[in-house]
C-alpha atoms as a PDB file:
ATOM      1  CA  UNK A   1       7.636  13.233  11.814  1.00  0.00           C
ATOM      2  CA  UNK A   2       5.480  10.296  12.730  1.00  0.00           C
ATOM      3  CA  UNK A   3       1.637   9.976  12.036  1.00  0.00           C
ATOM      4  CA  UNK A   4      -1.301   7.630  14.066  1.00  0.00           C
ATOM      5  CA  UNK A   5      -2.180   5.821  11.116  1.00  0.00           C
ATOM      6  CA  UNK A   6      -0.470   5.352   7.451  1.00  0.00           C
ATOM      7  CA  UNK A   7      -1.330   3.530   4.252  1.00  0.00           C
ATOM      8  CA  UNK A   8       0.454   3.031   1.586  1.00  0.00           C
ATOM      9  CA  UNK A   9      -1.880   2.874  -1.871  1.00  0.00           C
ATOM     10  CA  UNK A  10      -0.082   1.465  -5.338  1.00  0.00           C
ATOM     11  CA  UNK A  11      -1.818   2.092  -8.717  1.00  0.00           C
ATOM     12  CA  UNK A  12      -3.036   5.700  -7.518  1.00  0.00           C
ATOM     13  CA  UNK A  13      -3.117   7.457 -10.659  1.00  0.00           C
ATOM     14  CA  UNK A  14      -5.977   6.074 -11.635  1.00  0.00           C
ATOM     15  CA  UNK A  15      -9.566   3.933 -11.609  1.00  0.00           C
ATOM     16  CA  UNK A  16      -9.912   1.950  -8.535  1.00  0.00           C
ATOM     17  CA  UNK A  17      -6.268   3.175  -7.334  1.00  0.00           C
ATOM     18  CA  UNK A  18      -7.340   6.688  -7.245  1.00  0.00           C
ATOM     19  CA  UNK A  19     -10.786   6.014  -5.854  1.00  0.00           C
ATOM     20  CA  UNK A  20      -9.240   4.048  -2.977  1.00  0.00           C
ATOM     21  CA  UNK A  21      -7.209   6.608  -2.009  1.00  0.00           C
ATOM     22  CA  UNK A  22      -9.474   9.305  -1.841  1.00  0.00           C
ATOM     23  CA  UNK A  23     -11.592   7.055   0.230  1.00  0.00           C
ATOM     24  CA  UNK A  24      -9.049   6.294   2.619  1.00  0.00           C
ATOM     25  CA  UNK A  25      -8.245  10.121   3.568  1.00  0.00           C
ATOM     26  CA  UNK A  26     -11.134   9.811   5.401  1.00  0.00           C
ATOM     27  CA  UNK A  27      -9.383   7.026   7.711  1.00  0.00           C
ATOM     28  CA  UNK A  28      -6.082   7.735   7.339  1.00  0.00           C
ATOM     29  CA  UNK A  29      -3.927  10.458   8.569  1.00  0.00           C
ATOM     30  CA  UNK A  30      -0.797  10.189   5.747  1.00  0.00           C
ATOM     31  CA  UNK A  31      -1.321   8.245   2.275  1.00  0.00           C
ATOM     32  CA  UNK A  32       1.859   7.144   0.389  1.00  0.00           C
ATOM     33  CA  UNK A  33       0.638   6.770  -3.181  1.00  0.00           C
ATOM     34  CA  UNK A  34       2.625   5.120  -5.830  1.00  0.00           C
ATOM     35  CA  UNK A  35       2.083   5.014  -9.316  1.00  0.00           C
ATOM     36  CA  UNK A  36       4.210   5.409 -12.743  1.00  0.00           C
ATOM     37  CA  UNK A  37       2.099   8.299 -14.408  1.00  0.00           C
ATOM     38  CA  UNK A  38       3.335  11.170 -12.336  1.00  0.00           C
ATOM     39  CA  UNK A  39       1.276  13.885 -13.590  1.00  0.00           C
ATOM     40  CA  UNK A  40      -1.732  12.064 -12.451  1.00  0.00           C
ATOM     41  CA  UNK A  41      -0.482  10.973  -9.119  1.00  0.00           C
ATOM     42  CA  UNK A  42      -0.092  14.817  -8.350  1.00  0.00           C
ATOM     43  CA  UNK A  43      -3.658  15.289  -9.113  1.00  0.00           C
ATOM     44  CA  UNK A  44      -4.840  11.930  -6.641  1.00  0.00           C
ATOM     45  CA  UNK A  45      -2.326  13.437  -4.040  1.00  0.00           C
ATOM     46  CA  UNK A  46      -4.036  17.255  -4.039  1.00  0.00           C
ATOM     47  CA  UNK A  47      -7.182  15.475  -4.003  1.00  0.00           C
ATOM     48  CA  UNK A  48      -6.121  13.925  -0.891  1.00  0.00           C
ATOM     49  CA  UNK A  49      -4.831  16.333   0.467  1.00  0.00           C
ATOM     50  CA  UNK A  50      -8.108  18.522   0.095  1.00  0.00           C
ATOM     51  CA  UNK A  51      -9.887  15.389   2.308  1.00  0.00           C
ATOM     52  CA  UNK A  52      -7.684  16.135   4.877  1.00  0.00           C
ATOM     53  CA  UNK A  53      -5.139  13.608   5.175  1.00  0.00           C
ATOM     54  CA  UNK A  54      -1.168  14.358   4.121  1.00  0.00           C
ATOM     55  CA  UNK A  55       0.464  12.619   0.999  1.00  0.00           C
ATOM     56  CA  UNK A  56       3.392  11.643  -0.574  1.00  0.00           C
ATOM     57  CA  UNK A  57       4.113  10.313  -3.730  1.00  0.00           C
ATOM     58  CA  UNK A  58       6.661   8.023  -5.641  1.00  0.00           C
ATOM     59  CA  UNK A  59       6.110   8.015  -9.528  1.00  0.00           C
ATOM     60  CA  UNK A  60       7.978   4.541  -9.450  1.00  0.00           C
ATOM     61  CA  UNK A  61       7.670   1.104 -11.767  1.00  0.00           C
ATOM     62  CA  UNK A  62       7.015  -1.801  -8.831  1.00  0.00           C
ATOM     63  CA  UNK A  63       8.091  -3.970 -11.910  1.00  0.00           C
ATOM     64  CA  UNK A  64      11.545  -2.546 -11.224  1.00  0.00           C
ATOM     65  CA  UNK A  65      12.979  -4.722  -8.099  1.00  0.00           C
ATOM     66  CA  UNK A  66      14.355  -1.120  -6.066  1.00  0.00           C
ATOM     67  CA  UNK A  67      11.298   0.463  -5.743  1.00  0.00           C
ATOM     68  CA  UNK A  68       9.914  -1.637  -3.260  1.00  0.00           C
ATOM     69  CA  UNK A  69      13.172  -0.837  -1.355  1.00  0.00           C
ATOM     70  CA  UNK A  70      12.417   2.994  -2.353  1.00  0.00           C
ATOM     71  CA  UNK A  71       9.209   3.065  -0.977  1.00  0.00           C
ATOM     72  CA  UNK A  72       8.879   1.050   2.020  1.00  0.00           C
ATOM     73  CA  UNK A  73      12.271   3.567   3.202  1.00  0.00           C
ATOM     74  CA  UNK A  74      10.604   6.569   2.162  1.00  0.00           C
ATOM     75  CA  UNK A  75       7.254   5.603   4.314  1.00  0.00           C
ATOM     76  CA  UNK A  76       9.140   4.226   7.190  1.00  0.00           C
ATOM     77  CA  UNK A  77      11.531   7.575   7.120  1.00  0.00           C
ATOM     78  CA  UNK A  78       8.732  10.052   6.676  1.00  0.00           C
ATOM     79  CA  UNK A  79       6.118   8.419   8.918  1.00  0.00           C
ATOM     80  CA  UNK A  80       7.634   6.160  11.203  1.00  0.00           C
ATOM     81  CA  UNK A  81       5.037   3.791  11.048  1.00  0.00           C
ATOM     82  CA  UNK A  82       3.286   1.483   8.451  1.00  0.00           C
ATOM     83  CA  UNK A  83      -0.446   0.241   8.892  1.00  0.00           C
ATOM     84  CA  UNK A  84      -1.553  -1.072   5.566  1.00  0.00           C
ATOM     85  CA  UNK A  85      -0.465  -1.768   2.223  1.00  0.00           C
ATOM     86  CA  UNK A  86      -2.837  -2.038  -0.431  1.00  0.00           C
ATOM     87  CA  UNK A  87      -1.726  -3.524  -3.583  1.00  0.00           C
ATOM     88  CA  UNK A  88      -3.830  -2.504  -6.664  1.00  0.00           C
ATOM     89  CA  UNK A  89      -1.213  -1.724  -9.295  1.00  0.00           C
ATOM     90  CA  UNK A  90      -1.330  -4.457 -12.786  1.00  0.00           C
ATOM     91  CA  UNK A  91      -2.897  -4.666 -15.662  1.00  0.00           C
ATOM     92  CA  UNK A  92      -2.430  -7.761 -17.238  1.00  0.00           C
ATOM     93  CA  UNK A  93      -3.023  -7.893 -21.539  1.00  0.00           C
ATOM     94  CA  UNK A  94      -6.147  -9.474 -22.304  1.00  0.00           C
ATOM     95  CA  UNK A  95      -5.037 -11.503 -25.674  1.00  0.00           C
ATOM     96  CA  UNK A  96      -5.833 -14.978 -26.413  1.00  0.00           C
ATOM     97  CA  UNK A  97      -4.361 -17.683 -24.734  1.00  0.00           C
ATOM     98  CA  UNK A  98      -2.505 -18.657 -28.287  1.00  0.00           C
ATOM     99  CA  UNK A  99      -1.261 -14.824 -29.381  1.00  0.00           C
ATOM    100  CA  UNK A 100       0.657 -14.093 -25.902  1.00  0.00           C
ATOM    101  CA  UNK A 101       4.305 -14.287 -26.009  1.00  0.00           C
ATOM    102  CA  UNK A 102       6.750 -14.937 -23.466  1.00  0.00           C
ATOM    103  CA  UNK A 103       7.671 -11.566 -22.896  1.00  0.00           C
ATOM    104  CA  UNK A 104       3.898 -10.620 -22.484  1.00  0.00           C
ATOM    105  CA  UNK A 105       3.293 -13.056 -20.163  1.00  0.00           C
ATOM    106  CA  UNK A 106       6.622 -11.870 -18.162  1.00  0.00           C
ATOM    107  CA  UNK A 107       5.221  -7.845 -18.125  1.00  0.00           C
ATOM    108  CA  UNK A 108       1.659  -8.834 -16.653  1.00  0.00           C
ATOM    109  CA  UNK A 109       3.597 -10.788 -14.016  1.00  0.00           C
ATOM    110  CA  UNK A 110       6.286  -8.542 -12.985  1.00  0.00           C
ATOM    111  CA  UNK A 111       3.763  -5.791 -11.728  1.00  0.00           C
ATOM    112  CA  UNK A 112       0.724  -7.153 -10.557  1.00  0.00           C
ATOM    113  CA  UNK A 113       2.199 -10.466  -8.874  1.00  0.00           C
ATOM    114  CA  UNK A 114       5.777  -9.654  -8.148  1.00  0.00           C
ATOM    115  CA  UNK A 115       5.572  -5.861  -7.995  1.00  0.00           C
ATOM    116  CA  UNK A 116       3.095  -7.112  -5.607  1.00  0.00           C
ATOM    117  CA  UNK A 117       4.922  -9.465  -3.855  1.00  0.00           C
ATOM    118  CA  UNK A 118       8.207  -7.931  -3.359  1.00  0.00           C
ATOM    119  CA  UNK A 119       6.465  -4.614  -1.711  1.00  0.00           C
ATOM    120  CA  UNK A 120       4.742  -6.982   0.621  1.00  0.00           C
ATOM    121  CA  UNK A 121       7.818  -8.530   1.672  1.00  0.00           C
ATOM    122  CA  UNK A 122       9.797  -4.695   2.375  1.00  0.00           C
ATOM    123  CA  UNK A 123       6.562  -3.621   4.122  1.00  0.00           C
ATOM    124  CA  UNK A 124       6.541  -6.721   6.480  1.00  0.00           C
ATOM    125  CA  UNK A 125       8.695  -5.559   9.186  1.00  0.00           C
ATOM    126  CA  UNK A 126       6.801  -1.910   9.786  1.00  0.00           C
ATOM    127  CA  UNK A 127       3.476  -4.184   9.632  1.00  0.00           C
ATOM    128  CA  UNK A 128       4.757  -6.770  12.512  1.00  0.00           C
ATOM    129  CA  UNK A 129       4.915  -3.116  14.486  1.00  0.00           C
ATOM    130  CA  UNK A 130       1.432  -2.072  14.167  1.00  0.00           C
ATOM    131  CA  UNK A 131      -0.201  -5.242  13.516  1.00  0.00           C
ATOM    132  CA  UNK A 132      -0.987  -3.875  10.195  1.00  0.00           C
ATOM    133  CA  UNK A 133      -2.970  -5.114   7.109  1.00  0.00           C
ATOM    134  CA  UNK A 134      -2.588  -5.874   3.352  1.00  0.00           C
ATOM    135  CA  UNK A 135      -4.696  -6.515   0.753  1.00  0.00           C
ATOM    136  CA  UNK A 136      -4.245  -8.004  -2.646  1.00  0.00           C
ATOM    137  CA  UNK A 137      -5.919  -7.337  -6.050  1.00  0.00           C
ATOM    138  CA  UNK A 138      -6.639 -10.262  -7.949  1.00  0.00           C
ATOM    139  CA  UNK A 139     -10.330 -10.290 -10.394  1.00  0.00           C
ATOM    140  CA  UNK A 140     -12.815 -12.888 -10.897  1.00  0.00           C
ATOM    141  CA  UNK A 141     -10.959 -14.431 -14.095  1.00  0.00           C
ATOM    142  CA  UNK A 142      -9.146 -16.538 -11.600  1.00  0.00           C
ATOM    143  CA  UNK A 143     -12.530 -18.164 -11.174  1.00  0.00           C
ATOM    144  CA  UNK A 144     -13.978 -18.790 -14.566  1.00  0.00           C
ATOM    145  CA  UNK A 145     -10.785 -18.724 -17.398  1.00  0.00           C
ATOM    146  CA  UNK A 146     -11.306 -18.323 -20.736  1.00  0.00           C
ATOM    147  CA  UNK A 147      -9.194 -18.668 -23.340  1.00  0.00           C
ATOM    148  CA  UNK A 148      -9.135 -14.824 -24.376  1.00  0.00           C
ATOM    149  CA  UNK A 149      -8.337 -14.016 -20.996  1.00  0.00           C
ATOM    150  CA  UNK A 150      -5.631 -16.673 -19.914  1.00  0.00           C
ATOM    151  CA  UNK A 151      -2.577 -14.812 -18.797  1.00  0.00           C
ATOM    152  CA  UNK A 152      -5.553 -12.071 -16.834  1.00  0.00           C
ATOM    153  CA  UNK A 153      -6.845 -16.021 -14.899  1.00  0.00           C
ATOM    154  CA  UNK A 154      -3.645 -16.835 -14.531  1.00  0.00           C
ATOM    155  CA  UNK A 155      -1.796 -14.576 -12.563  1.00  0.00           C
ATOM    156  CA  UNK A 156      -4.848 -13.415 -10.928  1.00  0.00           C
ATOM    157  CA  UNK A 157      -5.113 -16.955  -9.375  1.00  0.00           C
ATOM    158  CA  UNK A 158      -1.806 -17.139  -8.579  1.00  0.00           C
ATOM    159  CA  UNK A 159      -2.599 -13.645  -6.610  1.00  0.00           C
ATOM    160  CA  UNK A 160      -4.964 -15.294  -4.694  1.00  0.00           C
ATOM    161  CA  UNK A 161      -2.836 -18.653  -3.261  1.00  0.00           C
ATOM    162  CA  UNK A 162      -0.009 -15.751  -2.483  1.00  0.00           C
ATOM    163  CA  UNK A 163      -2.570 -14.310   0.122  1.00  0.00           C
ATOM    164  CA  UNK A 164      -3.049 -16.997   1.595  1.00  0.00           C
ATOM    165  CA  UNK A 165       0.597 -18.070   1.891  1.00  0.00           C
ATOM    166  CA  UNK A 166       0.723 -14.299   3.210  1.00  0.00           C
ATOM    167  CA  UNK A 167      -1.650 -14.666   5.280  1.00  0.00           C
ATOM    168  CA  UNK A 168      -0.846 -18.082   6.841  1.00  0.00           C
ATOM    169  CA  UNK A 169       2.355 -16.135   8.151  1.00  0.00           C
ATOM    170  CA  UNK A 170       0.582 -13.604   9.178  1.00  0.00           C
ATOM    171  CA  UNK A 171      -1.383 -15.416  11.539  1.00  0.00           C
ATOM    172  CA  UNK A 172       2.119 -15.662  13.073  1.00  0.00           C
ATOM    173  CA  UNK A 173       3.619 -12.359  12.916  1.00  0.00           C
ATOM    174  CA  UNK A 174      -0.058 -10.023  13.807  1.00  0.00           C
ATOM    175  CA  UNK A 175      -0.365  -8.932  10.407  1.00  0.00           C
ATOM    176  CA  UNK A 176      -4.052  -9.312   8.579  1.00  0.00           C
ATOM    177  CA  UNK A 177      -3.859 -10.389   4.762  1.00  0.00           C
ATOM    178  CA  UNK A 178      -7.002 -10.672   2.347  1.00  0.00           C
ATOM    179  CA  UNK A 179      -7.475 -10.773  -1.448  1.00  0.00           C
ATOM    180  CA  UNK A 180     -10.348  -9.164  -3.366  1.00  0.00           C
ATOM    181  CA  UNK A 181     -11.637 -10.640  -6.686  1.00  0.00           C
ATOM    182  CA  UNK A 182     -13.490  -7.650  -8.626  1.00  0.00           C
ATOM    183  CA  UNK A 183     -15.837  -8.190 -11.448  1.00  0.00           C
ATOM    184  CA  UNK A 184     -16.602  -6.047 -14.375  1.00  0.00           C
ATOM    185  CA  UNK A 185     -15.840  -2.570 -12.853  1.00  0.00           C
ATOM    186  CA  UNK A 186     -15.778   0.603 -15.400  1.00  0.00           C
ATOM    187  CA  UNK A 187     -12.738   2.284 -15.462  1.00  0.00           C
ATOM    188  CA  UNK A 188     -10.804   4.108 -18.549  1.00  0.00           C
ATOM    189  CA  UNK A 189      -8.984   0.636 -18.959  1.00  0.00           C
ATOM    190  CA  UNK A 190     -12.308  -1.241 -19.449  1.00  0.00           C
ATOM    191  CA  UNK A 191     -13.645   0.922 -21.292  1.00  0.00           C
ATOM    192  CA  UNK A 192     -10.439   1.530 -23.696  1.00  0.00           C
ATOM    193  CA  UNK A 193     -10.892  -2.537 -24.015  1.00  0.00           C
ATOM    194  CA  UNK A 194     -14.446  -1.905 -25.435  1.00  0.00           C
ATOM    195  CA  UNK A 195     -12.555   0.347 -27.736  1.00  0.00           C
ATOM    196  CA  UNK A 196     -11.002  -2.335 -29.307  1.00  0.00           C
ATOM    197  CA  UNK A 197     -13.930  -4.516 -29.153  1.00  0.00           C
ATOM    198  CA  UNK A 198     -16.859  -3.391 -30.346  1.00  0.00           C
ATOM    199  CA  UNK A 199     -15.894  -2.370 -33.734  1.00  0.00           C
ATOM    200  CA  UNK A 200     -14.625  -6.213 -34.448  1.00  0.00           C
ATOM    201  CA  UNK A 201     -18.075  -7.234 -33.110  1.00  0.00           C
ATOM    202  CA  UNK A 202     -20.169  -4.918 -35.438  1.00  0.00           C
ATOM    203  CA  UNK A 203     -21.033  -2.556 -32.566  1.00  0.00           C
ATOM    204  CA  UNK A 204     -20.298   1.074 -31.695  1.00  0.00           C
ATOM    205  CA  UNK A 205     -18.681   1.448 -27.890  1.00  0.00           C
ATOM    206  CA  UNK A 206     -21.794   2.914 -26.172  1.00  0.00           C
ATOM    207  CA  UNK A 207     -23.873  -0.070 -27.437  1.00  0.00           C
ATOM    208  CA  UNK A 208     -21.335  -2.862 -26.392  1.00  0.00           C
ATOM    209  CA  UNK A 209     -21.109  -1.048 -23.052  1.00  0.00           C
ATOM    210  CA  UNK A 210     -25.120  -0.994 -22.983  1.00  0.00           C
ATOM    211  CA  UNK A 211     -25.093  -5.173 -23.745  1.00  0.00           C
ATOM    212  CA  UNK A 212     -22.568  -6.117 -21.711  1.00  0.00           C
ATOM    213  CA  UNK A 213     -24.404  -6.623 -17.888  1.00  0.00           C
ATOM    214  CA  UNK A 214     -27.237  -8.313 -18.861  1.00  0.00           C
ATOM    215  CA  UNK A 215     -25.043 -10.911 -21.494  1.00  0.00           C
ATOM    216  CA  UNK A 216     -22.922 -10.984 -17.894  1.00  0.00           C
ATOM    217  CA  UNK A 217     -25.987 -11.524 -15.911  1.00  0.00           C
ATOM    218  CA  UNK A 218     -25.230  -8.528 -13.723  1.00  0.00           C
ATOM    219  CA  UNK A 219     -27.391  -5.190 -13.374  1.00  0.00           C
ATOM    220  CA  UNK A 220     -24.987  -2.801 -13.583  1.00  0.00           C
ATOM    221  CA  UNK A 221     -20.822  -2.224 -13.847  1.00  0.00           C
ATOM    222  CA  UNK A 222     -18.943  -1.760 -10.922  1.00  0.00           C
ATOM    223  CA  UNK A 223     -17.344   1.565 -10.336  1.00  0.00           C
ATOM    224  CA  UNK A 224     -13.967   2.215  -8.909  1.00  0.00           C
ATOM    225  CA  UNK A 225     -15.874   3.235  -5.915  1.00  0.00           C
ATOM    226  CA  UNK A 226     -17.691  -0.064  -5.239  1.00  0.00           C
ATOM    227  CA  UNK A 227     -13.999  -1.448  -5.029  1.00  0.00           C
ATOM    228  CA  UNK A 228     -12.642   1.412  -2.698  1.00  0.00           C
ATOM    229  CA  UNK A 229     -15.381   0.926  -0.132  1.00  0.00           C
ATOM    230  CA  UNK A 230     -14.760  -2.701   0.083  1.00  0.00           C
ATOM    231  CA  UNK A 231     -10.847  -2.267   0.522  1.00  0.00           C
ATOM    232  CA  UNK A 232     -11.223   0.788   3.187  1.00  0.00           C
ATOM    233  CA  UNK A 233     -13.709  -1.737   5.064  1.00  0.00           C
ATOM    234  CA  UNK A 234     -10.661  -4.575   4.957  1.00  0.00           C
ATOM    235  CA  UNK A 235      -8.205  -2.082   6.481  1.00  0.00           C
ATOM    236  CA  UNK A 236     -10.591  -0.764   9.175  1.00  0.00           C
ATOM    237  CA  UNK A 237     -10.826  -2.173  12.503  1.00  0.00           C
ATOM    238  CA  UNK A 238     -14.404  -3.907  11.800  1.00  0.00           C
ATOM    239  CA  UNK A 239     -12.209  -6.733   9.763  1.00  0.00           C
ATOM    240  CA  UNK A 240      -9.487  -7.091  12.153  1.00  0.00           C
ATOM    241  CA  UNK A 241     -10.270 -10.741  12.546  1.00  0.00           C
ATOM    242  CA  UNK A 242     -11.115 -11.922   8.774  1.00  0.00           C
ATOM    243  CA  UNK A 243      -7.646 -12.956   7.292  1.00  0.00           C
ATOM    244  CA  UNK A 244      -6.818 -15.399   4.258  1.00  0.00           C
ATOM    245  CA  UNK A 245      -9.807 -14.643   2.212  1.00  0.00           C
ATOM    246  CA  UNK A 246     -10.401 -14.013  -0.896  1.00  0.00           C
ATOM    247  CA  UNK A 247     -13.514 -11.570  -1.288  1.00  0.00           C
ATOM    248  CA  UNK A 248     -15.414 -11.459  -4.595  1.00  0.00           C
ATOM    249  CA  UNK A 249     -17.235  -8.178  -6.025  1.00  0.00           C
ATOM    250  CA  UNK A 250     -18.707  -8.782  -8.720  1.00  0.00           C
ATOM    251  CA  UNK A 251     -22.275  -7.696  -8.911  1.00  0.00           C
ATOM    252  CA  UNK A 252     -23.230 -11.532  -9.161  1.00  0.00           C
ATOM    253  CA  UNK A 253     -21.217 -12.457 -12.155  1.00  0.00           C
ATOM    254  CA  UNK A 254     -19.858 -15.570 -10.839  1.00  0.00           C
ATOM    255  CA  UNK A 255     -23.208 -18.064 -10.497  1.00  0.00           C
ATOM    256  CA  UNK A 256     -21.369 -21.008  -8.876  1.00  0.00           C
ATOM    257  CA  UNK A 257     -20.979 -20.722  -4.576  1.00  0.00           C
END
């Protein structure tokens, strides 16, 4: 069975995953949605479907080499067509720079920068076809690293020059690639981070939530829909001709141009 217009959505199960998909229903006729909790997938996939747009769903680990195989084929077989790929799964640990171990800083990589990478490389072929898109999720840690958030800087800058190499080929081959840099957006990982936090800092959760944006010099958090508005507005045909940048969110975080 084919379908006008398919996107496939990693990190669905939850926070800005989850809110992107449910935004793009309203764009897109089929959603492939990929995530490792399955039980949560389910419940972003009926929401979808209750939009209006059809869904499938791989609980897979993109850290695992096959499963970019596994789902590019299973899009490709049940659509027929490919039109964006939006690549939101990673979370990267946020320990100091002189805590991390090897292995530690080998997990964060495998999933957000080469589960990442090696799904963008299956998809390519299906997105030559329809002149599709793909988008990358870095943060704005690549922009001012700290030493409690190293390995988080890190990869996330590394995120950012793979766009571009991305994108420099896609130029080429009629396929649009961006990057988005987030700020300080509230979902259950943030706020299980805060957890952790406040207590070592003398504070109870609500009240290190409550200090946070104005010690940031923001007004607010972002929410997981700030983020999904911004990614269904790269994959729409208004941004067909921005490709290799890197777009912050942040809520004004970053002070330097």
């Amino acid at each position: 069975m084919g379908a006008k217009s398919v996107a496939v959505v990693t990190g669905a199960s939850s926070g800005v995953g989850r809110a992107t998909a449910l935004r793009l229903a309203r764009d897109f006729e089929a959603l492939l949605l990929v995530a490792r909790d399955d039980e949560n997938l389910q419940s972003t996939a009926a929401d979808v479907r209750s939009i209006g747009a059809e869904a499938q769903t791989y609980a897979l680990d993109l850290r695992e080499p096959k499963s970019a195989e596994i789902v590019i084929e299973g899009v490709c077989n049940r659509f027929g067509r490919l039109d964006a790929l939006l690549n939101i799964a990673g979370a990267v640990l946020q320990l100091d720079l002189f805590q991390m171990t090897d292995a530690q800083w080998d997990d964060g990589m495998a999933l957000k920068l080469h589960g990442a990478r090696r799904l963008t490389l299956q998809a390519w072929d299906a997105l030559k076809v329809s002149n599709g898109s793909v988008v990358f999720m870095s943060g704005t840690a690549a922009l001012d690293p700290k030493p409690a958030f190293a390995a988080v800087a890190t990869i996330n800058a590394a995120i950012n020059a793979l766009a571009k190499a991305f994108a420099e080929q896609g130029i080429k081959d009629g396929i649009q690639v961006n990057s988005i840099s987030p700020g300080a957006v509230m979902t259950g990982r943030r706020r299980a981070f805060f957890e952790k936090w406040a207590p070592a800092h003398h504070l109870t959760v609500e009240e290190a939530i409550a200090k946070f944006p104005a010690e940031a010099g923001i007004a607010r958090f972002g929410t997981p829909e700030d983020i999904a508005d911004l990614l269904a507005y790269l994959v729409s045909p208004a941004a067909k001709w921005m490709t290799g940048a890197n777009i912050r969110m942040d809520g004004g975080e970053i002070k330097s141009i």
